[in-house]
PDB file of N, CA and C in Angstrom:
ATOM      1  N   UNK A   1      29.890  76.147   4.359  1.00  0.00           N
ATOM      2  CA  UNK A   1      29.097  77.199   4.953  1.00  0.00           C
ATOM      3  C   UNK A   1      29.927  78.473   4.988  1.00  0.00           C
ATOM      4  N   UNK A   2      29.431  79.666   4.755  1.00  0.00           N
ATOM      5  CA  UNK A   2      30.025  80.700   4.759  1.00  0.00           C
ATOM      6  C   UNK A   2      29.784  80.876   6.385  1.00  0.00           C
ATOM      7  N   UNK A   3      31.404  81.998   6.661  1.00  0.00           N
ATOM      8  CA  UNK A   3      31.093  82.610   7.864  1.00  0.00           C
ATOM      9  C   UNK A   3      31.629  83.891   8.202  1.00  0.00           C
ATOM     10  N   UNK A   4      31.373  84.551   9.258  1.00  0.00           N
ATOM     11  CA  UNK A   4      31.456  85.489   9.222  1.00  0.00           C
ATOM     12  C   UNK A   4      33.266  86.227   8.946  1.00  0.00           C
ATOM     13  N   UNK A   5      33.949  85.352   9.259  1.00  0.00           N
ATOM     14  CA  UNK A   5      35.463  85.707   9.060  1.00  0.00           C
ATOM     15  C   UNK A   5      36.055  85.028   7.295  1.00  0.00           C
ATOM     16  N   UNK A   6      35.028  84.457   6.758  1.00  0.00           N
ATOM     17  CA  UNK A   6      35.130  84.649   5.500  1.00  0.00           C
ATOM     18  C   UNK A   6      34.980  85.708   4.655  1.00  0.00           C
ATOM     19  N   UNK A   7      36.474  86.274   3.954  1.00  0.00           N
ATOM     20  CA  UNK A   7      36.103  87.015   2.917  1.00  0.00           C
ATOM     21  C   UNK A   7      37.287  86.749   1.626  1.00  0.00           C
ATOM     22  N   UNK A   8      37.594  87.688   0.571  1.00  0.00           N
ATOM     23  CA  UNK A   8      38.634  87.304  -0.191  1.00  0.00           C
ATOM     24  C   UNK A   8      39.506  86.399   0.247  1.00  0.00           C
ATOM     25  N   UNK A   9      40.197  86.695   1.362  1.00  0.00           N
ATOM     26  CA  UNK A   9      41.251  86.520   2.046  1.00  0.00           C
ATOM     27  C   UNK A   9      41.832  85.846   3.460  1.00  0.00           C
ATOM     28  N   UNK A  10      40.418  85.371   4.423  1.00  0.00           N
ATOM     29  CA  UNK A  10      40.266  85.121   5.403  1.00  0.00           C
ATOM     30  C   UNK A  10      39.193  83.961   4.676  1.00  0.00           C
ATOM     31  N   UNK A  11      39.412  82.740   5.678  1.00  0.00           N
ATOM     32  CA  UNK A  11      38.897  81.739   5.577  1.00  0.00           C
ATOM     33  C   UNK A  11      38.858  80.825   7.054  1.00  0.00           C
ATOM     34  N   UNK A  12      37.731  80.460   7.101  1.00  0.00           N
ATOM     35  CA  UNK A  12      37.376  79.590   8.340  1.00  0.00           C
ATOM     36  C   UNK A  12      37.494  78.339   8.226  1.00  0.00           C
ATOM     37  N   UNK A  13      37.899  77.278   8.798  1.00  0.00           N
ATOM     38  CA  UNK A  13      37.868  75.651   8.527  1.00  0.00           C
ATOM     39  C   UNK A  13      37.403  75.126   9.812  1.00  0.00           C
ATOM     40  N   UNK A  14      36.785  73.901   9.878  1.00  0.00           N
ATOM     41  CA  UNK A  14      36.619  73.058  10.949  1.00  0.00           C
ATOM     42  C   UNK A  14      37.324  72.169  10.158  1.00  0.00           C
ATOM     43  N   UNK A  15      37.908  71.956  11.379  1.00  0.00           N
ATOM     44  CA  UNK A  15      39.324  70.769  10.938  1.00  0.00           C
ATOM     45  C   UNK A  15      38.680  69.451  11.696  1.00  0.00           C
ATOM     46  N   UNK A  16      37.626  68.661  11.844  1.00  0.00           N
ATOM     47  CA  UNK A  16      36.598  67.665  12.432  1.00  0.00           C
ATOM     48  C   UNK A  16      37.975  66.795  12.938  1.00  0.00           C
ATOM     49  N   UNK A  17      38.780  66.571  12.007  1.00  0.00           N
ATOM     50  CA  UNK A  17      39.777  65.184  12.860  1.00  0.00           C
ATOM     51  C   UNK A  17      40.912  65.552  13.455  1.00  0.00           C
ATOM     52  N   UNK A  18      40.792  66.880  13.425  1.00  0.00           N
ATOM     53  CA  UNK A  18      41.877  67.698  14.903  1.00  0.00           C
ATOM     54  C   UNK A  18      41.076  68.513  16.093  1.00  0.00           C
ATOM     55  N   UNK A  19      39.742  68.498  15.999  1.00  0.00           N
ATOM     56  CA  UNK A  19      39.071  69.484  16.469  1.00  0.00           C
ATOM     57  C   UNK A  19      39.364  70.349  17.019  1.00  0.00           C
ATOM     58  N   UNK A  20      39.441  71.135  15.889  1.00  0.00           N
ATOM     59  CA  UNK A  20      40.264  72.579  15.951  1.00  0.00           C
ATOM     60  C   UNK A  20      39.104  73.767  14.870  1.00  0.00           C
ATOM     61  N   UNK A  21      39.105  74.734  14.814  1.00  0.00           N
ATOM     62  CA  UNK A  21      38.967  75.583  13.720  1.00  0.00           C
ATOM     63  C   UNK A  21      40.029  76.553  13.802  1.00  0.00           C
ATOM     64  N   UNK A  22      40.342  76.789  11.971  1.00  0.00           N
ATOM     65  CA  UNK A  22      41.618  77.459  12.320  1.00  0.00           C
ATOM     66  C   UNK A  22      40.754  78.646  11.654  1.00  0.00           C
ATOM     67  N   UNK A  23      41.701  80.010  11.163  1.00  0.00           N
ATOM     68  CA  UNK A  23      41.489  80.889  10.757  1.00  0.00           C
ATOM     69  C   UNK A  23      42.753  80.816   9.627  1.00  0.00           C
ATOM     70  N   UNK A  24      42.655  81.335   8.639  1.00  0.00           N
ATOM     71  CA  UNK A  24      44.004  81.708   7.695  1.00  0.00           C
ATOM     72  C   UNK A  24      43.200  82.840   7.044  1.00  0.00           C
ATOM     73  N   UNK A  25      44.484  83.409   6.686  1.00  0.00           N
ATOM     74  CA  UNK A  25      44.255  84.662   5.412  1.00  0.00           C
ATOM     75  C   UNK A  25      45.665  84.771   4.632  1.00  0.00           C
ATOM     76  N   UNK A  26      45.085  85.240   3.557  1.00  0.00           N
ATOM     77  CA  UNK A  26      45.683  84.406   2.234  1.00  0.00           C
ATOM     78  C   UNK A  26      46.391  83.214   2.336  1.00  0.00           C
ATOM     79  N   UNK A  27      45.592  81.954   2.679  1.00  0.00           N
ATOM     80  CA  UNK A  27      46.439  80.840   3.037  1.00  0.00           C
ATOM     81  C   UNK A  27      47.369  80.561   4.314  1.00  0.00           C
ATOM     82  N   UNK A  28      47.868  81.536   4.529  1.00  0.00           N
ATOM     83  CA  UNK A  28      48.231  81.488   5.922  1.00  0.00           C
ATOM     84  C   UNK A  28      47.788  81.392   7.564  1.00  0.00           C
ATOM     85  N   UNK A  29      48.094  80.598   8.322  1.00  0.00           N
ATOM     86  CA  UNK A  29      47.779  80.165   9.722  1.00  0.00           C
ATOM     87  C   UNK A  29      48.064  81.101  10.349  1.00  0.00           C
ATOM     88  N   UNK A  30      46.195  82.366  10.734  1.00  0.00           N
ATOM     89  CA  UNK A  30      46.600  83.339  12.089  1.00  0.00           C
ATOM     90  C   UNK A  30      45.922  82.977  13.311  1.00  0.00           C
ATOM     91  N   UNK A  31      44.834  81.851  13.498  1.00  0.00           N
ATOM     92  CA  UNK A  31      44.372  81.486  14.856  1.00  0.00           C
ATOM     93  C   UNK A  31      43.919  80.327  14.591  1.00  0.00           C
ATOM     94  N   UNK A  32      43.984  79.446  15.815  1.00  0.00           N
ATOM     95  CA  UNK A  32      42.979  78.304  15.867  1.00  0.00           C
ATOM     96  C   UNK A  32      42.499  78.520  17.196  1.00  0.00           C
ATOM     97  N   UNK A  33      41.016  77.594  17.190  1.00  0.00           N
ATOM     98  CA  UNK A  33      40.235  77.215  18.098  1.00  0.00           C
ATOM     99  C   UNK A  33      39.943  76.368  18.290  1.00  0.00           C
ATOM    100  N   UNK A  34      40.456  75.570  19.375  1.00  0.00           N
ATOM    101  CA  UNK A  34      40.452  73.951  19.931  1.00  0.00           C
ATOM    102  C   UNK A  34      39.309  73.503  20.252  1.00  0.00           C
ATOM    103  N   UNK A  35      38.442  72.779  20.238  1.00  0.00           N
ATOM    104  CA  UNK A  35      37.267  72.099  21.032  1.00  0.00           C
ATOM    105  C   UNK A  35      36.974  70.836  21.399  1.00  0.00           C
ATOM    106  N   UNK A  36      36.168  70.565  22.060  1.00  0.00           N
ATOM    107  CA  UNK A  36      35.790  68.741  22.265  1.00  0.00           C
ATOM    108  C   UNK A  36      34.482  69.133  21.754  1.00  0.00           C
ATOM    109  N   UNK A  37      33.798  68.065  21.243  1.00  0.00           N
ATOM    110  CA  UNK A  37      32.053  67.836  21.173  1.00  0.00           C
ATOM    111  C   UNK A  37      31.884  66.820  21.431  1.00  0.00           C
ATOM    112  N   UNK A  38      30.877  66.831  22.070  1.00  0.00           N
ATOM    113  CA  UNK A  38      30.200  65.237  22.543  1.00  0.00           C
ATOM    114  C   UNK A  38      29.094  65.498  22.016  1.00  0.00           C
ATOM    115  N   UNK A  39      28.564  66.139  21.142  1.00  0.00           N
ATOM    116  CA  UNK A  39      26.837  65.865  20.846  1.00  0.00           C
ATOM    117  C   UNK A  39      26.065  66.455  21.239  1.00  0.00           C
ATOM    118  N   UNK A  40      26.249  66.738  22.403  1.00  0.00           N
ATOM    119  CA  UNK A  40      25.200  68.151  22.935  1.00  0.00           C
ATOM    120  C   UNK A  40      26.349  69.200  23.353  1.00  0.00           C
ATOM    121  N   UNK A  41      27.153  68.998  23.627  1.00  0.00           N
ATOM    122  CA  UNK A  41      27.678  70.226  24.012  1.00  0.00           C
ATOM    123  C   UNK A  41      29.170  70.456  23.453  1.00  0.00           C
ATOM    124  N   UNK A  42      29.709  71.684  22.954  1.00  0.00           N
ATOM    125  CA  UNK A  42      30.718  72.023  22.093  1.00  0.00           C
ATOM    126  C   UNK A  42      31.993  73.120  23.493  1.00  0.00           C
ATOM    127  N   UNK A  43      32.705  72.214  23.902  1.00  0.00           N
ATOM    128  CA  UNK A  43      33.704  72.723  24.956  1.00  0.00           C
ATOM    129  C   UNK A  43      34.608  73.592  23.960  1.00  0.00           C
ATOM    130  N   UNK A  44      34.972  75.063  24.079  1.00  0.00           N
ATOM    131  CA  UNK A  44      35.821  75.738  23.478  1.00  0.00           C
ATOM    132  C   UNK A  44      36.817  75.863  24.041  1.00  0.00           C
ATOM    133  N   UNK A  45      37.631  75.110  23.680  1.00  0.00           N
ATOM    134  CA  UNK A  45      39.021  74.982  25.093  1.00  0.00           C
ATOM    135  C   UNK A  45      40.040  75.927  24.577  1.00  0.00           C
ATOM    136  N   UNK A  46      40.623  76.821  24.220  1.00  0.00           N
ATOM    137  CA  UNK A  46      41.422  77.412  23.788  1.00  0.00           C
ATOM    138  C   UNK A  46      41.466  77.743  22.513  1.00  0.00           C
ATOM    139  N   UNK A  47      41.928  79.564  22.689  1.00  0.00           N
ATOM    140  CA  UNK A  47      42.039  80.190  21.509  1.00  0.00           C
ATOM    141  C   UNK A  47      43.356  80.914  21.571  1.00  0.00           C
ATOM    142  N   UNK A  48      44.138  80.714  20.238  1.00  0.00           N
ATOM    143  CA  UNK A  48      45.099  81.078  20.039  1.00  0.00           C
ATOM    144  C   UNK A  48      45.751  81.688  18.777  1.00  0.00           C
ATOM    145  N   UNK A  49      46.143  83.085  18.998  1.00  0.00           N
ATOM    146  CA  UNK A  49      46.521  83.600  17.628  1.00  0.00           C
ATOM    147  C   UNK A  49      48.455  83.150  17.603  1.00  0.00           C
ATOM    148  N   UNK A  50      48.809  82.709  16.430  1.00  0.00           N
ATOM    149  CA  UNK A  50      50.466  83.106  16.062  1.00  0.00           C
ATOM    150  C   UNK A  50      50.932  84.331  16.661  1.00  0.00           C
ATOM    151  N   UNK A  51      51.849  84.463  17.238  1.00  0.00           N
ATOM    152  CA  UNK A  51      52.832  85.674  18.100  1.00  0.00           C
ATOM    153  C   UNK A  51      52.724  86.912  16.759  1.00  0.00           C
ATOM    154  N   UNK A  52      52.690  86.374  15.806  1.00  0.00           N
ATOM    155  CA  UNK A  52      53.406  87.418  14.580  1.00  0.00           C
ATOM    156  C   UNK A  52      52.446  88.114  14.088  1.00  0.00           C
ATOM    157  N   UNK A  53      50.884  87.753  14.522  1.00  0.00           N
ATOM    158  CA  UNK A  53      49.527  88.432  13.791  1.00  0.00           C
ATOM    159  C   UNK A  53      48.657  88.534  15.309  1.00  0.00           C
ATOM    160  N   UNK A  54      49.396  88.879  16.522  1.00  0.00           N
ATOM    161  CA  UNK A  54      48.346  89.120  17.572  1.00  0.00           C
ATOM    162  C   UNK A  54      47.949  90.596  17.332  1.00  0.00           C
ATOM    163  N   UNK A  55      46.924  91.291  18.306  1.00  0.00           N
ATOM    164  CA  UNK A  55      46.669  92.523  18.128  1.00  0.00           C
ATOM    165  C   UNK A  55      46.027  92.754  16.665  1.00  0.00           C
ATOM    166  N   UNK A  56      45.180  91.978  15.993  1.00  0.00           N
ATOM    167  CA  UNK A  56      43.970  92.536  15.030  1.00  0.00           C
ATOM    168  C   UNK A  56      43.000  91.721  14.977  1.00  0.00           C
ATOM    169  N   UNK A  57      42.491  91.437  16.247  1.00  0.00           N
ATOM    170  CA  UNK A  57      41.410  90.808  16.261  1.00  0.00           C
ATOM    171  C   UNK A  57      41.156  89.262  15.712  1.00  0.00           C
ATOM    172  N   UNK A  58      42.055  88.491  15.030  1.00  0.00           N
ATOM    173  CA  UNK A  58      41.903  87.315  15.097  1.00  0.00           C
ATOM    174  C   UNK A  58      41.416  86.370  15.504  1.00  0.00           C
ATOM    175  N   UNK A  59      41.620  86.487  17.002  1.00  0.00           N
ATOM    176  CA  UNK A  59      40.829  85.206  17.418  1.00  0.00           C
ATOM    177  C   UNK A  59      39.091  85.979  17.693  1.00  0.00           C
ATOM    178  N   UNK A  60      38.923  86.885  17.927  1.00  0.00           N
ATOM    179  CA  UNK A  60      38.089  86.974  18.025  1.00  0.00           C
ATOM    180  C   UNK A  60      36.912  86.846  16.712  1.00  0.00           C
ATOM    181  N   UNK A  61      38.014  87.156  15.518  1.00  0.00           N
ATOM    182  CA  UNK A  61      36.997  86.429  14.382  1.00  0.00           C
ATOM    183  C   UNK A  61      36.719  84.699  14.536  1.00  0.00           C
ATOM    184  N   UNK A  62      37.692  84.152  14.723  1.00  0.00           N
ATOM    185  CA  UNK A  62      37.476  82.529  14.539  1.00  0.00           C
ATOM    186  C   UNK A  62      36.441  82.393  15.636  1.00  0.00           C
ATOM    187  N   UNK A  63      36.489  82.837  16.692  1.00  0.00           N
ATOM    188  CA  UNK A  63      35.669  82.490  17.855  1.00  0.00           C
ATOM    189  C   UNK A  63      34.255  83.229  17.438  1.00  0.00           C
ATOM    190  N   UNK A  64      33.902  84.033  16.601  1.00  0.00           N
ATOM    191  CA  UNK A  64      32.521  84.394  15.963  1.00  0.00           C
ATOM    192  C   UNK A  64      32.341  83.865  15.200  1.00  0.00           C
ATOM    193  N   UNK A  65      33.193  83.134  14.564  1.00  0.00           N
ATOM    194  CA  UNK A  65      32.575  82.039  13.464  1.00  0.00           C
ATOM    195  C   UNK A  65      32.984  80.914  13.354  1.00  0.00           C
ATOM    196  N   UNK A  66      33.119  80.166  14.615  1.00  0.00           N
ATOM    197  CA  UNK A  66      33.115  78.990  15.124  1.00  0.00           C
ATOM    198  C   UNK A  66      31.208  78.901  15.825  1.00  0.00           C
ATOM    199  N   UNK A  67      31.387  80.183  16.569  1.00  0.00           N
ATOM    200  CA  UNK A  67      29.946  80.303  17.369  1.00  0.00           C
ATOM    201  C   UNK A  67      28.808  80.270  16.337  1.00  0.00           C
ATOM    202  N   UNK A  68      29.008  80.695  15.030  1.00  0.00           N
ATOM    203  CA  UNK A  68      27.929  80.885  14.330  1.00  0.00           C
ATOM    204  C   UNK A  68      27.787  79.655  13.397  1.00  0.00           C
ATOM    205  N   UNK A  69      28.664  79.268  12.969  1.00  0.00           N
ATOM    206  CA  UNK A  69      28.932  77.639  12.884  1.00  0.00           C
ATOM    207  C   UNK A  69      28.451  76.426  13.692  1.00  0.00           C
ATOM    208  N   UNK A  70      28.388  76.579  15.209  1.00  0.00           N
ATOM    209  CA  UNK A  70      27.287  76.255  16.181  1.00  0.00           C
ATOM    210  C   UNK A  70      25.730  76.168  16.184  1.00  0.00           C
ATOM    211  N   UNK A  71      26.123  77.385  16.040  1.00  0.00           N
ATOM    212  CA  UNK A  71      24.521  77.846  16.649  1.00  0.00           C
ATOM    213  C   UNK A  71      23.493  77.826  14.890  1.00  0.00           C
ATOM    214  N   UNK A  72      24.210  77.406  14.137  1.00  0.00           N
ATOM    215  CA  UNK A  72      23.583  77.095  12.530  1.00  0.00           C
ATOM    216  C   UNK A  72      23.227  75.726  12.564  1.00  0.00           C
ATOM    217  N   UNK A  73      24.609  74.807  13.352  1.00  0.00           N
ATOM    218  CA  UNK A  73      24.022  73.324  13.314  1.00  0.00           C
ATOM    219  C   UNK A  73      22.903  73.038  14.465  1.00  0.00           C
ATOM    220  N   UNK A  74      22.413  73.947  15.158  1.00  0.00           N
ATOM    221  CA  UNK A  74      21.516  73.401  16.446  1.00  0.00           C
ATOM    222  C   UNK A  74      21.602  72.008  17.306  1.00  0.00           C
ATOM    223  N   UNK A  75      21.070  72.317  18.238  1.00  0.00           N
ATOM    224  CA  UNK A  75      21.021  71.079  19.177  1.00  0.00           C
ATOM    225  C   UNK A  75      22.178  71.111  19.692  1.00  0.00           C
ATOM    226  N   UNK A  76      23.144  72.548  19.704  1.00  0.00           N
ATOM    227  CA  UNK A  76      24.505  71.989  21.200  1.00  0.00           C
ATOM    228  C   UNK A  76      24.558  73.295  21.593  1.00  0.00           C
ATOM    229  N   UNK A  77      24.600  73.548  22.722  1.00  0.00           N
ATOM    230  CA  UNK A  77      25.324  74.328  23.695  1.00  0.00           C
ATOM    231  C   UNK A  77      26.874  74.379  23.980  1.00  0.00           C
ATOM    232  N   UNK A  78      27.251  75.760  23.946  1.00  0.00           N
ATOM    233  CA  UNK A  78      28.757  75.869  24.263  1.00  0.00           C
ATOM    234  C   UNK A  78      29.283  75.979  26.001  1.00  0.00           C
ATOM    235  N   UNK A  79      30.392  75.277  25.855  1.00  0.00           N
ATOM    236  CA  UNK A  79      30.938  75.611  27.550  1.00  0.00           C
ATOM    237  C   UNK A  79      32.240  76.303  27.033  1.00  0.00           C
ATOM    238  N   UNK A  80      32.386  77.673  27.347  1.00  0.00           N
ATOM    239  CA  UNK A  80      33.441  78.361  26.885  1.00  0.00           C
ATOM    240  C   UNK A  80      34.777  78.276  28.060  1.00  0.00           C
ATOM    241  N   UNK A  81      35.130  77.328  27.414  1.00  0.00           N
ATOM    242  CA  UNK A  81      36.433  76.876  29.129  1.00  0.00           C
ATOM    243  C   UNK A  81      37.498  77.777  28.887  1.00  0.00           C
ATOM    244  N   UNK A  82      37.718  78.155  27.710  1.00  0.00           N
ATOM    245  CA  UNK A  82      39.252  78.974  27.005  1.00  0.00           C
ATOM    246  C   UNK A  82      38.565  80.720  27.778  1.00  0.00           C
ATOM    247  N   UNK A  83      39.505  81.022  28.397  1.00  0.00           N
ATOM    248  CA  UNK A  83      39.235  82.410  29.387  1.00  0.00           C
ATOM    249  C   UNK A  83      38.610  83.711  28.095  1.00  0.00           C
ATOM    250  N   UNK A  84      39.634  83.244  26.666  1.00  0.00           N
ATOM    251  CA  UNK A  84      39.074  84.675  26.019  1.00  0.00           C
ATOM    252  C   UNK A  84      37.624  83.948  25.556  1.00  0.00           C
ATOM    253  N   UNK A  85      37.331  82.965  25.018  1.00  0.00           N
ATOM    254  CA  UNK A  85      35.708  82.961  24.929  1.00  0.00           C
ATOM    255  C   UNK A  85      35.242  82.943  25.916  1.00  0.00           C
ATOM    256  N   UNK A  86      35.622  82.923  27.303  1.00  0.00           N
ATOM    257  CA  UNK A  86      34.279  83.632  28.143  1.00  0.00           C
ATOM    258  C   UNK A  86      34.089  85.487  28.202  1.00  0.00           C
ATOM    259  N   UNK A  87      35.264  85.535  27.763  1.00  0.00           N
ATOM    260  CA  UNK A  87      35.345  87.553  27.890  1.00  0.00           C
ATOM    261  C   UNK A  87      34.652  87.487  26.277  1.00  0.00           C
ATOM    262  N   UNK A  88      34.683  87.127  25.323  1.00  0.00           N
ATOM    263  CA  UNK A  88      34.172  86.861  24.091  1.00  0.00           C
ATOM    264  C   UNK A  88      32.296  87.231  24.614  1.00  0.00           C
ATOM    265  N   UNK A  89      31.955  85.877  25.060  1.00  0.00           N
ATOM    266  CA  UNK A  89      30.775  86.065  25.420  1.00  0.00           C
ATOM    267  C   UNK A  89      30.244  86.866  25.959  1.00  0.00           C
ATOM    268  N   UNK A  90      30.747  87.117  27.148  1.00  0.00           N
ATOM    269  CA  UNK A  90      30.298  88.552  27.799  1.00  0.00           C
ATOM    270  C   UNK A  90      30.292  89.652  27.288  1.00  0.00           C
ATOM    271  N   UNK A  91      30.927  89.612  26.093  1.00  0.00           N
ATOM    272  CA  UNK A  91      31.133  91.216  24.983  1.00  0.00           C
ATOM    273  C   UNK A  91      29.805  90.672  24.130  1.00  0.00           C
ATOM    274  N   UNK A  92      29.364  89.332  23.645  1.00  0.00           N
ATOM    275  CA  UNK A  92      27.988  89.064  22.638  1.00  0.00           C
ATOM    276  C   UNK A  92      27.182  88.899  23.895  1.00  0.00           C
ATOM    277  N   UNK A  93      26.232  89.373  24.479  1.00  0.00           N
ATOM    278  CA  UNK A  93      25.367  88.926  25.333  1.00  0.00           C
ATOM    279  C   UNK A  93      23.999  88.526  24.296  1.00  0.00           C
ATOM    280  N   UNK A  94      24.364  88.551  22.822  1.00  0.00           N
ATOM    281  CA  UNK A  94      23.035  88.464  22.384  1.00  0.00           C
ATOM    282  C   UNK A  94      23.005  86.606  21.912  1.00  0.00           C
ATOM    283  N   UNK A  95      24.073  86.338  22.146  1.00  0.00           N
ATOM    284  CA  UNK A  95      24.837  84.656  22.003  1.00  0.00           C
ATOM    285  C   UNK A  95      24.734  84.300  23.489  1.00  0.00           C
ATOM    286  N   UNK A  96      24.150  84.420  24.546  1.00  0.00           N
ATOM    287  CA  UNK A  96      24.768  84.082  25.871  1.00  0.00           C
ATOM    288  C   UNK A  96      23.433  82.947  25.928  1.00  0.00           C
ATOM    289  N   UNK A  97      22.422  82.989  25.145  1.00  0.00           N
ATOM    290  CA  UNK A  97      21.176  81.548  24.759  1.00  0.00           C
ATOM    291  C   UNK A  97      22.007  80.370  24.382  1.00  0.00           C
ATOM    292  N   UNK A  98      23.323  80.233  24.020  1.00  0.00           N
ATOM    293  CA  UNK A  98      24.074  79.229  23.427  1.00  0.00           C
ATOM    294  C   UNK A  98      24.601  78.828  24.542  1.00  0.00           C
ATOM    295  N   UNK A  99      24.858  79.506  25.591  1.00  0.00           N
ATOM    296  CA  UNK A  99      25.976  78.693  26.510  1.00  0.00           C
ATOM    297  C   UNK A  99      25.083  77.285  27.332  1.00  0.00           C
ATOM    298  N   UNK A 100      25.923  76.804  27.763  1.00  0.00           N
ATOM    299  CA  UNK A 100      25.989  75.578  28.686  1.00  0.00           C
ATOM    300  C   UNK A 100      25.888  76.498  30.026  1.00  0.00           C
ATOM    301  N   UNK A 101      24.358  76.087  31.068  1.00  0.00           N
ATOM    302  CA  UNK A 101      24.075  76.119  32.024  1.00  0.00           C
ATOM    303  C   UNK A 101      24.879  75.290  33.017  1.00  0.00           C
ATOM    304  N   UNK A 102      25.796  75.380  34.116  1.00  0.00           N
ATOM    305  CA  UNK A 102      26.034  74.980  34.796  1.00  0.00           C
ATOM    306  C   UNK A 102      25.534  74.488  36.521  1.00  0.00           C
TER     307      UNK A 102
END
């Protein structure tokens, strides 16, 4: 599936047997995004860029196209436990139909 932090150079993965999505560009590791899924609901437990590529938006690409990666497979709701996907969300309020009601 294409996503939105796909381009030449930037590439998205769901890593299913680490549950993780990472981010790289040109091959290289600049963020991952940790999660649990149980089936209905996709826990985003932490996002993290490498010390050496913070400050250009990184995670906030993986975390838009992890979400859109979501919300393509239907049938789960996110619980954004990792502090920057809840400031994430609150910056997309047009994604805030995806979250997990508490």
């Amino acid at each position: 599936m294409t996503s939105p932090a796909e381009s030449a150079d930037f590439v998205l993965t769901d890593e299913k047997d680490a549950a993780r999505y990472t981010l790289t560009r040109d091959g290289v590791l600049v963020s991952v995004l940790d999660y649990r899924d149980d089936g209905r609901t996709v826990a985003l437990t932490r996002a993290f860029t490498i010390p050496t590529f913070r400050g250009h938006g990184y995670a906030a690409m993986v975390v838009e196209g992890a979400v859109a990666e979501i919300e393509a497979m239907g049938g789960r709701l996110v619980d954004p436990v990792c502090w920057y996907v809840a400031e994430w969300f609150d910056a997309h309020p047009e994604k805030q139909g995806l979250l997990r009601v508490r």
